[in-house]
N, C-alpha and C. Protein backbone atom coordinates (compact mmCIF):
# COMPACT_ATOMS: atom_id res chain seq x y z
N UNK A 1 0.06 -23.93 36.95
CA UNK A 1 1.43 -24.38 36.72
C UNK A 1 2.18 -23.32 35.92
N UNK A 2 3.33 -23.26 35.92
CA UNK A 2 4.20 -21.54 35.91
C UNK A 2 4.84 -22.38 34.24
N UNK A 3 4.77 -21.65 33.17
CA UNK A 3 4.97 -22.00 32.10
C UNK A 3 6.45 -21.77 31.91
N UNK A 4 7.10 -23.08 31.34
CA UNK A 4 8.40 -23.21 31.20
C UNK A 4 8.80 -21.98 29.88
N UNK A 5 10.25 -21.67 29.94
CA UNK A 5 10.62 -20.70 29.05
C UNK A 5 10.41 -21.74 27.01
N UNK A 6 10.22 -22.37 27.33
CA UNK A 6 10.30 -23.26 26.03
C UNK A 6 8.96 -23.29 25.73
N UNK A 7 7.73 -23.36 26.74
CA UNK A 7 6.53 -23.16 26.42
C UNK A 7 6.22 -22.11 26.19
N UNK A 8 6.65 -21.03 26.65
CA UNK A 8 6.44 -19.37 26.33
C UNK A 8 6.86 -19.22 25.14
N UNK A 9 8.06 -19.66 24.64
CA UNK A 9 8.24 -19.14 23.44
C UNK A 9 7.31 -20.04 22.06
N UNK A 10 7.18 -20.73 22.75
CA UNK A 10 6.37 -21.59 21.59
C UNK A 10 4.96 -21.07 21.70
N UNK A 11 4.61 -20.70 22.14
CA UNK A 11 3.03 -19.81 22.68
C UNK A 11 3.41 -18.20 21.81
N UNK A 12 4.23 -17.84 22.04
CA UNK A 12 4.52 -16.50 20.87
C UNK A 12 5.06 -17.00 19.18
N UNK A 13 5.57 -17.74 19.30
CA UNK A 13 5.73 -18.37 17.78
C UNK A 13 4.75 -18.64 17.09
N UNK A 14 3.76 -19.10 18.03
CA UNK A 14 2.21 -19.54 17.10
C UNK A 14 1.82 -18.20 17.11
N UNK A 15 1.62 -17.16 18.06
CA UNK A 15 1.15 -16.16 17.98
C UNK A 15 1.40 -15.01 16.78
N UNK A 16 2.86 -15.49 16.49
CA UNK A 16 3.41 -14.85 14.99
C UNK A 16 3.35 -15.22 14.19
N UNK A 17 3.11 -16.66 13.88
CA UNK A 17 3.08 -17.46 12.42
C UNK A 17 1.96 -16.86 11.63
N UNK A 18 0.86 -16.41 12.10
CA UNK A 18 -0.37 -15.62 11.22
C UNK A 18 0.65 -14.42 10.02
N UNK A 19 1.31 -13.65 10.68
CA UNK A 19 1.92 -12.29 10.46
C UNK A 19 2.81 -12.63 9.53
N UNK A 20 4.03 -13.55 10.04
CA UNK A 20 4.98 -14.29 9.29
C UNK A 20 4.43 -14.78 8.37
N UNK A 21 3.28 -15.68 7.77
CA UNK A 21 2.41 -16.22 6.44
C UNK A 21 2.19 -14.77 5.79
N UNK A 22 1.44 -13.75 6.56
CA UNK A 22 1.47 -12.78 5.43
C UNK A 22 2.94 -12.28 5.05
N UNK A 23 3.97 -11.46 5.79
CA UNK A 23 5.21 -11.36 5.12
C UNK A 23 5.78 -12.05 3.82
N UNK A 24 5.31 -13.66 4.35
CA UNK A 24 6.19 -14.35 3.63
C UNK A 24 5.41 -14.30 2.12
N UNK A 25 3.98 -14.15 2.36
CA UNK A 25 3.12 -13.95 0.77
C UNK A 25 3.27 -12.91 -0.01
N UNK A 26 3.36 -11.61 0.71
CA UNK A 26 3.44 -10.51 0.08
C UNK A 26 5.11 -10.56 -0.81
N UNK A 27 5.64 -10.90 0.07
CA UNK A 27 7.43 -11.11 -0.84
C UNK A 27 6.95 -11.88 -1.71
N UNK A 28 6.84 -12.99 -1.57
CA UNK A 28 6.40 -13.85 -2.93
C UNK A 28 5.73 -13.55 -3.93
N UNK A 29 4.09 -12.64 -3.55
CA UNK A 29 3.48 -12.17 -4.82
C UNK A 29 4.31 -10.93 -5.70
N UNK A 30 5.43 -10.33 -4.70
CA UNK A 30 5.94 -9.32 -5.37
C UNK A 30 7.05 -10.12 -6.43
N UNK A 31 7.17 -11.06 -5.88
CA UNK A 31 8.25 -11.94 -6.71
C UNK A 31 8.60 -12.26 -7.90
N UNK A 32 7.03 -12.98 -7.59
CA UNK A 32 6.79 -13.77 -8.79
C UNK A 32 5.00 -13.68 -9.26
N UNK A 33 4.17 -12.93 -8.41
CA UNK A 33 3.15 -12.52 -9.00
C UNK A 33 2.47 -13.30 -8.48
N UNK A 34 0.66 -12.94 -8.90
CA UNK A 34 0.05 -13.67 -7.65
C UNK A 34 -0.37 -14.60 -8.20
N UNK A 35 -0.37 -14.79 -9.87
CA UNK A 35 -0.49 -16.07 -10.34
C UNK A 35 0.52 -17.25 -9.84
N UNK A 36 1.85 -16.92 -10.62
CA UNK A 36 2.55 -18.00 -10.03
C UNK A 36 3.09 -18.17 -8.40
N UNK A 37 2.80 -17.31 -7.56
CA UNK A 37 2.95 -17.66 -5.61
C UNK A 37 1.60 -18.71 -5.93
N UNK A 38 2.58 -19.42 -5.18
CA UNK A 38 1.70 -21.23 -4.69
C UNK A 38 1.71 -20.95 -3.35
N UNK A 39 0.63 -21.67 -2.98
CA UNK A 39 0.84 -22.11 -1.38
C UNK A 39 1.72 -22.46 -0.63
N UNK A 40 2.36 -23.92 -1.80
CA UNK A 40 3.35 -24.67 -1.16
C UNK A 40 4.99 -23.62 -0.72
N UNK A 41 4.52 -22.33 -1.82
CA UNK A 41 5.56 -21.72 -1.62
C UNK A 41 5.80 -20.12 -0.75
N UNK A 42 4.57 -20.62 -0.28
CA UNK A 42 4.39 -19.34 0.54
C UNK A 42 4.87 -20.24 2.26
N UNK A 43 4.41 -21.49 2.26
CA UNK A 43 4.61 -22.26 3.43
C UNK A 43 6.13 -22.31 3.76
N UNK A 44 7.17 -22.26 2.42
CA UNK A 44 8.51 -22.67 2.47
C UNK A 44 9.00 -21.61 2.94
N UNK A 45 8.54 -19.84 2.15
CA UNK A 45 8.92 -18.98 2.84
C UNK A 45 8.95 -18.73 3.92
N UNK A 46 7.79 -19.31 4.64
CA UNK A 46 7.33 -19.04 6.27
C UNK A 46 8.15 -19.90 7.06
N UNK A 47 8.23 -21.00 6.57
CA UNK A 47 8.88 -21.97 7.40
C UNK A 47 7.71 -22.70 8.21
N UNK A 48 6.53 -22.90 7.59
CA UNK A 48 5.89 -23.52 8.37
C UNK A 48 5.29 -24.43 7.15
N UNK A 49 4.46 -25.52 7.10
CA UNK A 49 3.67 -26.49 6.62
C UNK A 49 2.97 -25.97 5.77
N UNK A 50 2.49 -26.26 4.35
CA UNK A 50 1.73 -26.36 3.92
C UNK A 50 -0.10 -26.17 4.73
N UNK A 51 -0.22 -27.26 5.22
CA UNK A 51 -1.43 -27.38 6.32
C UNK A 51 -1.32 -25.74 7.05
N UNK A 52 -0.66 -25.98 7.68
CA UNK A 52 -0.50 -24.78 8.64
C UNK A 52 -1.18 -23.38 7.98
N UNK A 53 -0.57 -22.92 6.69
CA UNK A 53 -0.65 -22.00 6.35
C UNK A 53 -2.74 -21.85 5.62
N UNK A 54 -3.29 -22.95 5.75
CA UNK A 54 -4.70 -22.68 5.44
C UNK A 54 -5.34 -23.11 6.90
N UNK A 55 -4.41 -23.90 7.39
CA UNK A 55 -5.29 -23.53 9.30
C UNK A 55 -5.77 -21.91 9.21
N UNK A 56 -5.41 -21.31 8.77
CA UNK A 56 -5.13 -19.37 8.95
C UNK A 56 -6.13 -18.95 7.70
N UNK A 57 -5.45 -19.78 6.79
CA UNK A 57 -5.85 -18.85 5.38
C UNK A 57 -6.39 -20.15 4.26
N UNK A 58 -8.15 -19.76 3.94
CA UNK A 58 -8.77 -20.86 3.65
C UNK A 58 -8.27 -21.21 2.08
N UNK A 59 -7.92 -19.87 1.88
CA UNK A 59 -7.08 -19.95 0.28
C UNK A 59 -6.60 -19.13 0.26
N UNK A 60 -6.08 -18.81 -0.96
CA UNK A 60 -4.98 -17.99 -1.80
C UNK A 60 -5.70 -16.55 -1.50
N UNK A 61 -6.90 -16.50 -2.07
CA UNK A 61 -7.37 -14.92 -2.25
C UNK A 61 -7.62 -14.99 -0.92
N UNK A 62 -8.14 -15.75 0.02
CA UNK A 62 -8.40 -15.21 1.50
C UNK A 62 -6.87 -14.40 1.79
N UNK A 63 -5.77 -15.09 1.22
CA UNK A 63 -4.39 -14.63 2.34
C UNK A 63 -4.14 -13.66 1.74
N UNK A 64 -4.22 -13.12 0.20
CA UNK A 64 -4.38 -11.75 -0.55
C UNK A 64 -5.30 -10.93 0.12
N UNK A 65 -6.32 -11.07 0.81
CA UNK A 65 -7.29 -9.89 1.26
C UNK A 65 -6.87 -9.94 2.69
N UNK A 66 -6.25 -11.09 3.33
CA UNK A 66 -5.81 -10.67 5.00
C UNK A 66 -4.44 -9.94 4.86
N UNK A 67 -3.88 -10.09 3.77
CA UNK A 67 -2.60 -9.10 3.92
C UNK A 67 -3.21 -7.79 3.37
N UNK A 68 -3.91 -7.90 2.59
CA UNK A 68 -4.03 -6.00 2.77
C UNK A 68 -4.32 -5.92 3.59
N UNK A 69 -5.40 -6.38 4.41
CA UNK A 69 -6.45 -5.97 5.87
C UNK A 69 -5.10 -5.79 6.86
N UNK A 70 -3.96 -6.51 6.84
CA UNK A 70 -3.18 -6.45 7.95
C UNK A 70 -1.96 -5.28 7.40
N UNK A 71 -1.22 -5.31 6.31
CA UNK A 71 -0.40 -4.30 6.08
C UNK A 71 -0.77 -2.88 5.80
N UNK A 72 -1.89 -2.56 4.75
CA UNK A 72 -2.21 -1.72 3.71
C UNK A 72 -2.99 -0.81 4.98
N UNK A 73 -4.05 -1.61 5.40
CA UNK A 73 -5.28 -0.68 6.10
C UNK A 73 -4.61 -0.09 7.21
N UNK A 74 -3.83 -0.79 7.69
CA UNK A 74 -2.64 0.35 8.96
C UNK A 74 -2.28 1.37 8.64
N UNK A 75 -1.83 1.48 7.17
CA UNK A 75 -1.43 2.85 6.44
C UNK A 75 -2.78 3.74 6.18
N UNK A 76 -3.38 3.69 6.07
CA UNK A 76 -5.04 4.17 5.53
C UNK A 76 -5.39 4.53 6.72
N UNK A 77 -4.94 4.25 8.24
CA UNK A 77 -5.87 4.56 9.34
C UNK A 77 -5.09 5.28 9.94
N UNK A 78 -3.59 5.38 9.93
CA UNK A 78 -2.59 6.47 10.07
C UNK A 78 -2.77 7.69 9.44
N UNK A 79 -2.96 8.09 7.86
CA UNK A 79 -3.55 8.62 7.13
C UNK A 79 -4.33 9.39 7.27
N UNK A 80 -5.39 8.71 8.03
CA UNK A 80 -6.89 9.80 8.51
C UNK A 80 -6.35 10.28 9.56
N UNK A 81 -5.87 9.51 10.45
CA UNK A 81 -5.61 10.67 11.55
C UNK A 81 -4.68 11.47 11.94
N UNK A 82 -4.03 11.08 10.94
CA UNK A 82 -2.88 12.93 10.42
C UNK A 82 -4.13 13.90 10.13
N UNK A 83 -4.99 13.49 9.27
CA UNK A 83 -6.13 14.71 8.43
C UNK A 83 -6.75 15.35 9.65
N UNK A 84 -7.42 14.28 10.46
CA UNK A 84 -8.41 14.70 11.50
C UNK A 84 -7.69 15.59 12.76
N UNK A 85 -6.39 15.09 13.18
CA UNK A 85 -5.17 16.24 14.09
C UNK A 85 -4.86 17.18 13.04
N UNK A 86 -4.88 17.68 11.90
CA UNK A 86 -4.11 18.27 11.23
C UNK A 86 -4.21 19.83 11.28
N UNK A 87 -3.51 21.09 11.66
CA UNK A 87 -3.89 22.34 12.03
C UNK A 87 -3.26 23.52 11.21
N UNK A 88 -2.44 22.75 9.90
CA UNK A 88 -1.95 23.78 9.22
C UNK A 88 -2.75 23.95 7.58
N UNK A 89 -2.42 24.74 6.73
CA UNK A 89 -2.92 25.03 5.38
C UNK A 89 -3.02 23.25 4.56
N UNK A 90 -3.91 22.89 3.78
CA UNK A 90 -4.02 21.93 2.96
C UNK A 90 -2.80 21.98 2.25
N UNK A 91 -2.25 22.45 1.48
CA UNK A 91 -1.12 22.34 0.97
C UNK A 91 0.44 21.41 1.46
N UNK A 92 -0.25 22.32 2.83
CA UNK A 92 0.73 21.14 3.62
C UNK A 92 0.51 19.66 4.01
N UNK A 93 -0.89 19.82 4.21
CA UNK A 93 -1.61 18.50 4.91
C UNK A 93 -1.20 17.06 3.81
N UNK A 94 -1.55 18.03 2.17
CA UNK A 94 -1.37 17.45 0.95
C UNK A 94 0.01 16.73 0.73
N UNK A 95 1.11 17.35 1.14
CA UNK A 95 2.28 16.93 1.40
C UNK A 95 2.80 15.93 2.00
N UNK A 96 2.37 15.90 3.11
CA UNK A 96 2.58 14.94 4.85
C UNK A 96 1.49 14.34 3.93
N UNK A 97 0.70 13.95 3.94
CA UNK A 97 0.19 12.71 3.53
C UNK A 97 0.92 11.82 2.49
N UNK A 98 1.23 12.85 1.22
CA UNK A 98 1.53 12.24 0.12
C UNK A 98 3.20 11.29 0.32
N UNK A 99 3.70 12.02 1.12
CA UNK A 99 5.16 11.90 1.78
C UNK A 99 4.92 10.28 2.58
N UNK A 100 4.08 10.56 3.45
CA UNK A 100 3.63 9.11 4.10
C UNK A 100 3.52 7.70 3.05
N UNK A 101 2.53 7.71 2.13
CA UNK A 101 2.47 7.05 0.83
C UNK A 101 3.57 6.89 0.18
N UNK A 102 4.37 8.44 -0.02
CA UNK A 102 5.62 7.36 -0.91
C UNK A 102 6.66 6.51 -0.15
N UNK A 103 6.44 6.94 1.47
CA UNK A 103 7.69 6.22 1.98
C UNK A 103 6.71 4.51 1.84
N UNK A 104 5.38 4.54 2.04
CA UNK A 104 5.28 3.24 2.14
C UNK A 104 5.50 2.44 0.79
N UNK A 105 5.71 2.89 -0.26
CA UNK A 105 5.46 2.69 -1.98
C UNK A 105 6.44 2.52 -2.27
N UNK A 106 7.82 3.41 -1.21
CA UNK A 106 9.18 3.36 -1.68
C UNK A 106 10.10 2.21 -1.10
N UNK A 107 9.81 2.17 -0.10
CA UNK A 107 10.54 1.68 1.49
C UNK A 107 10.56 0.92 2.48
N UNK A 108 9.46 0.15 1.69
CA UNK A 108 9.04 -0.98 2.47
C UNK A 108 8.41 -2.03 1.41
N UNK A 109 7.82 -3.10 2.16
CA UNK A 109 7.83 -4.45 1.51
C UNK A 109 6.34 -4.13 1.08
N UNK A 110 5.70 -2.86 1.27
CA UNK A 110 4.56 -2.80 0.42
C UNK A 110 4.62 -2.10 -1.37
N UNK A 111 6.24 -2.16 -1.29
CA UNK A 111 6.53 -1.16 -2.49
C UNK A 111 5.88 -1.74 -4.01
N UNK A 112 5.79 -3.44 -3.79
CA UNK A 112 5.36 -4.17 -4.97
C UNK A 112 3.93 -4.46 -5.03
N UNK A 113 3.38 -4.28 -4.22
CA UNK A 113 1.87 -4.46 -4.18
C UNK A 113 0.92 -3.66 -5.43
N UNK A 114 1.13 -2.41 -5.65
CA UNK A 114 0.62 -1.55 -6.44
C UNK A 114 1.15 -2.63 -8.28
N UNK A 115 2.06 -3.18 -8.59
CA UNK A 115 2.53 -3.93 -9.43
C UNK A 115 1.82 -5.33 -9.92
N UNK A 116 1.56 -5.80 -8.72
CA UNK A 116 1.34 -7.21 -8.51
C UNK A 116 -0.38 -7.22 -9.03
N UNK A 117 -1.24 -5.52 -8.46
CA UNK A 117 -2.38 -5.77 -8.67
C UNK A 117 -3.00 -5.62 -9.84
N UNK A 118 -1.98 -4.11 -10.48
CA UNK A 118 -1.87 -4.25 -11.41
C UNK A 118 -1.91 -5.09 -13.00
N UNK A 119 -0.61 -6.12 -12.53
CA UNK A 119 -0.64 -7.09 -13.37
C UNK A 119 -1.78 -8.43 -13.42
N UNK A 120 -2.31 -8.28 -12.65
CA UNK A 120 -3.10 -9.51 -12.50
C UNK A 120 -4.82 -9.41 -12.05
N UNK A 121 -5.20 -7.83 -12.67
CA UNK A 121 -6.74 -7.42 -12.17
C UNK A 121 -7.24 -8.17 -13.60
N UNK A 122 -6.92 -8.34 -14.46
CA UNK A 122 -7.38 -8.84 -15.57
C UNK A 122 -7.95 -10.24 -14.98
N UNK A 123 -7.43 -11.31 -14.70
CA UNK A 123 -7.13 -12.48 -14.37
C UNK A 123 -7.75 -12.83 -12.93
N UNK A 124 -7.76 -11.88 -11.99
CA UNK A 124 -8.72 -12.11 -10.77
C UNK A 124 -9.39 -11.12 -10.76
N UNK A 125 -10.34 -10.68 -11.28
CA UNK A 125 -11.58 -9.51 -10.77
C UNK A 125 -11.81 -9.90 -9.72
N UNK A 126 -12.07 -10.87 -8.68
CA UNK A 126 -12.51 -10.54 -7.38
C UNK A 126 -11.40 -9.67 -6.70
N UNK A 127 -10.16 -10.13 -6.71
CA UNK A 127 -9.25 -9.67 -6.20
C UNK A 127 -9.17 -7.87 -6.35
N UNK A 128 -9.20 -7.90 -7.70
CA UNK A 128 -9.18 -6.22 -8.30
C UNK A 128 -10.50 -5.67 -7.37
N UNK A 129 -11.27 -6.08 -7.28
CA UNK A 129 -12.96 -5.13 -6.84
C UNK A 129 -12.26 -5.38 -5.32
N UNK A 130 -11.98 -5.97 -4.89
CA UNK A 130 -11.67 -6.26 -3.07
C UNK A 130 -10.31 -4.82 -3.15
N UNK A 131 -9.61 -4.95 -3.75
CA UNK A 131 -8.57 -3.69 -3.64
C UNK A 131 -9.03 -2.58 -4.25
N UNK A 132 -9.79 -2.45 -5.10
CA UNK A 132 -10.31 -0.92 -5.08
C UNK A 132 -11.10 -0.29 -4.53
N UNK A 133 -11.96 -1.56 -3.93
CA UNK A 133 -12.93 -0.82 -2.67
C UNK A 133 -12.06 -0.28 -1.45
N UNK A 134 -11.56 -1.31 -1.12
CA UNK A 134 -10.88 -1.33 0.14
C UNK A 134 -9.55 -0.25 0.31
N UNK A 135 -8.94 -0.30 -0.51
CA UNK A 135 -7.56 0.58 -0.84
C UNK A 135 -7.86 1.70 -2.18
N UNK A 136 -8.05 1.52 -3.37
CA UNK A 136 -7.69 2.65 -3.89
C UNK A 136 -9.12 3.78 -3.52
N UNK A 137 -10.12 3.28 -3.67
CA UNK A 137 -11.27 4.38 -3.22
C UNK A 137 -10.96 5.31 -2.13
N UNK A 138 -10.94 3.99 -1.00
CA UNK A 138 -10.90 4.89 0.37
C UNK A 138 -9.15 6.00 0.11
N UNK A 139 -8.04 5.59 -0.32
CA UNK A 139 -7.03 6.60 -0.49
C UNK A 139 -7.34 7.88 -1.44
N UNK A 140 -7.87 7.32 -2.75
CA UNK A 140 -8.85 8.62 -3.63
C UNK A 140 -9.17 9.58 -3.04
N UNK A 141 -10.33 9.13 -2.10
CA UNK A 141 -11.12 10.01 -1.21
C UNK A 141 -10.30 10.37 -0.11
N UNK A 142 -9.49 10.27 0.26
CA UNK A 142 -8.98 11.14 1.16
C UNK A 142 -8.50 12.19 0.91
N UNK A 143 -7.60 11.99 -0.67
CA UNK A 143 -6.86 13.34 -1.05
C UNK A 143 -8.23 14.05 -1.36
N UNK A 144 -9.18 13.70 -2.28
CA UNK A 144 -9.74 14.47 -2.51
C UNK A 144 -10.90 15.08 -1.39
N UNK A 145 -10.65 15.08 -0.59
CA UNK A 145 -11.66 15.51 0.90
C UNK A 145 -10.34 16.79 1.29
N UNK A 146 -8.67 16.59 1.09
CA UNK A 146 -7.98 17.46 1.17
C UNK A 146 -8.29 18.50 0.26
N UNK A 147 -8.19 17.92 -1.02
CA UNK A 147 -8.61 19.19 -1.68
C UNK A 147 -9.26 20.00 -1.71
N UNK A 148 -10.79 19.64 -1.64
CA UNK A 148 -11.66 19.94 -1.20
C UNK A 148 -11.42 21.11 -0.17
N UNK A 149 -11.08 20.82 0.84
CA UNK A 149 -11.03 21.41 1.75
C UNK A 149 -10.36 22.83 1.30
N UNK A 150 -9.14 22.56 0.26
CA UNK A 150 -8.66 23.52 0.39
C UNK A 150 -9.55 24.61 -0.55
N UNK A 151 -9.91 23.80 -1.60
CA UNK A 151 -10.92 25.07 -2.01
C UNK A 151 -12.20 25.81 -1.44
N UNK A 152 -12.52 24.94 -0.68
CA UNK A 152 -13.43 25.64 0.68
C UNK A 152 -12.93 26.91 1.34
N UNK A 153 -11.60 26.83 2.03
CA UNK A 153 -10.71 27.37 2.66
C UNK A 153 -10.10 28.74 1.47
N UNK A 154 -10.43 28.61 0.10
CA UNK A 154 -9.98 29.67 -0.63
C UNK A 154 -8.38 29.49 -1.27
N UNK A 155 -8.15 28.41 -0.72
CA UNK A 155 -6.43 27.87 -1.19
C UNK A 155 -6.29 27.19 -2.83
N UNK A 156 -6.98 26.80 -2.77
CA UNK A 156 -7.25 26.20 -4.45
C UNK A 156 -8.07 26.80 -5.03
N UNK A 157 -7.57 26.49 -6.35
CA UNK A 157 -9.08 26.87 -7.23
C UNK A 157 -9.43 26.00 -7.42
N UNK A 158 -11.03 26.33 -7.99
CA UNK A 158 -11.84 24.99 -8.31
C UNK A 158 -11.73 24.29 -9.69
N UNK A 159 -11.70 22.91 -9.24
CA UNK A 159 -11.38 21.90 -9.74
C UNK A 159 -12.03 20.42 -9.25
N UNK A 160 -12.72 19.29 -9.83
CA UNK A 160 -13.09 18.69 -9.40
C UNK A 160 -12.10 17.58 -8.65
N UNK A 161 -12.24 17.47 -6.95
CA UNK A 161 -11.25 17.10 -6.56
C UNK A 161 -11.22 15.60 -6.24
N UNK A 162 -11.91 14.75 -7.64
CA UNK A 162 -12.01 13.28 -7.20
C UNK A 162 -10.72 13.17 -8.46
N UNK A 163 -11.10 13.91 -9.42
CA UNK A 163 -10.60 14.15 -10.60
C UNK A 163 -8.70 14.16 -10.16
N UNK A 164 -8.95 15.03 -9.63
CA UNK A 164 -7.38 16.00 -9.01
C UNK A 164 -6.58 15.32 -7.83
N UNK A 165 -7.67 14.41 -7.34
CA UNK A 165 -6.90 13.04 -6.28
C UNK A 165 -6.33 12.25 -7.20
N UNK A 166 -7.34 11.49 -8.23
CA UNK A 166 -6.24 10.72 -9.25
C UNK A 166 -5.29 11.41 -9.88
N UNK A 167 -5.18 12.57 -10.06
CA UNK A 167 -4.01 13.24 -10.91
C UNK A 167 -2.97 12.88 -9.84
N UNK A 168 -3.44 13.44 -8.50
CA UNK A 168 -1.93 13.19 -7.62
C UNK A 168 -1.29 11.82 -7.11
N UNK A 169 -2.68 11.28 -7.24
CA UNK A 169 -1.96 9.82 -6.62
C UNK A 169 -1.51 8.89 -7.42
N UNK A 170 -1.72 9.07 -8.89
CA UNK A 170 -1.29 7.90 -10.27
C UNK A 170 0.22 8.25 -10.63
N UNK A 171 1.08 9.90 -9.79
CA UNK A 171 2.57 9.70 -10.09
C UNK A 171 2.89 8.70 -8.97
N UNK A 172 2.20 8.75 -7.81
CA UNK A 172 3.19 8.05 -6.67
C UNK A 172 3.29 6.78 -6.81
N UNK A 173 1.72 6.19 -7.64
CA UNK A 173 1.55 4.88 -7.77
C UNK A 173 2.36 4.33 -8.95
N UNK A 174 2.28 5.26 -9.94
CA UNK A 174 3.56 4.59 -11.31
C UNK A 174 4.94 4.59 -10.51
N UNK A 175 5.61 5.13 -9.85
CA UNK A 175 7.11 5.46 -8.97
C UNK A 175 6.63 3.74 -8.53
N UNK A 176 6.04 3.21 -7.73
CA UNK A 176 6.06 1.89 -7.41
C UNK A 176 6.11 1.10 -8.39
N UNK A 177 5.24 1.16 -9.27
CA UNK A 177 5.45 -0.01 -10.19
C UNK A 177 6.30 0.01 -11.14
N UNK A 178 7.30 0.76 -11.49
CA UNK A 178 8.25 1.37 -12.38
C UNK A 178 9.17 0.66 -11.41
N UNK A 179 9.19 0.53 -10.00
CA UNK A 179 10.78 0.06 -9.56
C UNK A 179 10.47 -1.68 -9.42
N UNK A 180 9.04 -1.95 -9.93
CA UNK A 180 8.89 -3.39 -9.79
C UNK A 180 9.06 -3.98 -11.23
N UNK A 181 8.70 -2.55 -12.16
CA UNK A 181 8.85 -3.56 -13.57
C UNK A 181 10.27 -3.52 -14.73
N UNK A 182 9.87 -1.68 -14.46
CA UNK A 182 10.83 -1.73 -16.08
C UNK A 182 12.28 -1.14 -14.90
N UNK A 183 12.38 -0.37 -13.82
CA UNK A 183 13.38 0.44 -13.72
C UNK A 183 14.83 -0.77 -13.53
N UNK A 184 14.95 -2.14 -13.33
CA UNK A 184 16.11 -2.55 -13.70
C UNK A 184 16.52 -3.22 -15.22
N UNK A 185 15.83 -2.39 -16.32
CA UNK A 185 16.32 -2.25 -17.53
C UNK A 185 16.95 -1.13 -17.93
N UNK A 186 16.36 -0.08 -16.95
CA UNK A 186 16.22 1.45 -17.78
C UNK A 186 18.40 1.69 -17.06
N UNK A 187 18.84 1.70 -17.61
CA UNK A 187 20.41 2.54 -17.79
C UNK A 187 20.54 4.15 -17.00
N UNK A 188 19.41 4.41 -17.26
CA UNK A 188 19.54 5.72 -16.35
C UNK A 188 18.62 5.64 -14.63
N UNK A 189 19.40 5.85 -13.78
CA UNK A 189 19.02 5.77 -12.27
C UNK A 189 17.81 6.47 -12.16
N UNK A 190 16.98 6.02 -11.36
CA UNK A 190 15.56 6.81 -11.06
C UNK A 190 15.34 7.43 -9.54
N UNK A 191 15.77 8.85 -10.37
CA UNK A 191 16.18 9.89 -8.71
C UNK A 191 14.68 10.02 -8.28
N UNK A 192 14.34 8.79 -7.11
CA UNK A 192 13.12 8.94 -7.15
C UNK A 192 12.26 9.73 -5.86
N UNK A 193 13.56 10.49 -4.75
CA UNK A 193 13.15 11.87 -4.17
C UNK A 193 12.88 12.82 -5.01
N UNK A 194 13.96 13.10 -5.84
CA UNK A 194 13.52 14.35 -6.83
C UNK A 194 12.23 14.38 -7.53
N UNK A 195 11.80 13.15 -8.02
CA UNK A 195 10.87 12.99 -9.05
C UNK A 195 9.68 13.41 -8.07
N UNK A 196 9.06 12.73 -6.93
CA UNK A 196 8.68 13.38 -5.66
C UNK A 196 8.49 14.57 -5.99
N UNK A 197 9.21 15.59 -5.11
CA UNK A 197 9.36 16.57 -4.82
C UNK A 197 9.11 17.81 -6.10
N UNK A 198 9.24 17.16 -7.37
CA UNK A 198 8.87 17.70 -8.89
C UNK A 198 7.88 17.65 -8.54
N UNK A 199 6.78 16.61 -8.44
CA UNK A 199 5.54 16.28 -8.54
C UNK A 199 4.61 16.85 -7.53
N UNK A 200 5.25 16.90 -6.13
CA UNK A 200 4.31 17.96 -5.33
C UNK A 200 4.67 18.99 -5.80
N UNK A 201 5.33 20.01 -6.13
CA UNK A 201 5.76 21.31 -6.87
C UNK A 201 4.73 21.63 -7.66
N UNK A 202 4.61 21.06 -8.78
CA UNK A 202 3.93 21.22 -9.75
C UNK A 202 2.41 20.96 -9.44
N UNK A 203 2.43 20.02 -8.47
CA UNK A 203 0.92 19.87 -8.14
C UNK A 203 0.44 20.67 -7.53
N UNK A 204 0.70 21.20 -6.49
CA UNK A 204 0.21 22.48 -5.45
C UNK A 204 0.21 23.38 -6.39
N UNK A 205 1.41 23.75 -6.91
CA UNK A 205 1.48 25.39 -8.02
C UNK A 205 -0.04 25.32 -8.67
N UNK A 206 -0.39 24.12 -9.50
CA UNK A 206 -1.35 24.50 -10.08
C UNK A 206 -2.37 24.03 -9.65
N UNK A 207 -2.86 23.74 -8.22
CA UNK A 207 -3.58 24.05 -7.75
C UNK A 207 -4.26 25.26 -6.97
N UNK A 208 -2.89 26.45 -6.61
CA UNK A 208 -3.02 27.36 -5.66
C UNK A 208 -4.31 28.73 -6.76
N UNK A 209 -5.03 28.96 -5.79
CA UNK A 209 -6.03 29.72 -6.04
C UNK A 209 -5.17 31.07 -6.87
């Protein structure tokens, strides 16, 4: 039997409500944090039921670890395979990656996440150990497999480059949580291309062999 246009769309609506529950959580934990996002208020954002939203998600930290698995790890698998196509000097590679990260940190609805985990690793250690395995390790290690490389390659000097991944990746990650916490107190605007573009500067310079 040939499915009416009212059944089709209701057959893709369920098909989105998974996606839509995460959207609607991640806004909320950026909101108001992952203590106070309720269920009931992640359901209101979605526009769907209470019920509905643990048909999907058996709890709270399940729908915290399916939204990274669904937003975060897309970025992380884009990531590698810039590295693995990649055919010019590390310096550059270092760049285009780092560039990728801030647009997602800057520019999108993952900008509060780095904030949210922040504030609340005290209070959920499972949560904190599920995001540093999953997200900050595996990103660590990527820069520093760049680096690496480049001192292989004779482009850097040596330096330990697990060390020299956190040096580069703790400006991009404060730039996020600075526009989630303090930057609508601070009176002075936060030119936060420039600050960027300071920060790879200075980082390559004193890395170059």
């Amino acid at each position: 039997m040939m499915q009416t246009n009212e059944a089709k769309k209701w057959q893709r609506r369920k098909e989105d409500r998974p996606g839509e529950i995460l959207d609607a959580a991640l806004a909320l934990f950026t909101e108001k944090g992952y203590t106070s996002a309720r269920i009931d208020d992640v359901a209101l954002r979605a526009g769907v039921s209470k019920g509905t939203v643990y048909l999907y998600f058996e709890s709270k930290e399940a729908l915290f670890k399916a939204m990274v698995r669904k937003k975060v790890l897309p970025q992380m698998e884009k990531a590698e395979q810039l590295v693995a196509v990649h055919k010019g000097n590390s310096a550059e590679l270092l760049e285009k990656i780092a560039l990728q990260w801030w647009f997602a940190l800057q520019h999108t609805d993952l900008s509060g996440l780095p904030k949210v985990v922040v504030a609340e690793a005290g209070n959920f250690p499972d949560i904190a150990s599920f995001f540093v395995e999953n997200v900050v390790i595996r990103v660590r290690s990527l820069f520093a497999k760049i680096i690496q490389q480049g001192m292989d390659m004779g482009e850097f000097r040596k330096v330990s480059p697990t060390e020299a991944a956190r040096v580069f990746t703790s400006a991009i990650v404060f730039a996020a949580i600075w526009k989630h916490s303090l930057a609508p107190f601070d009176n002075m605007p936060f030119e936060s291309e420039e600050y960027l573009q300071i920060h790879l500067e200075n980082f390559i310079r004193g890395l170059q062999a």
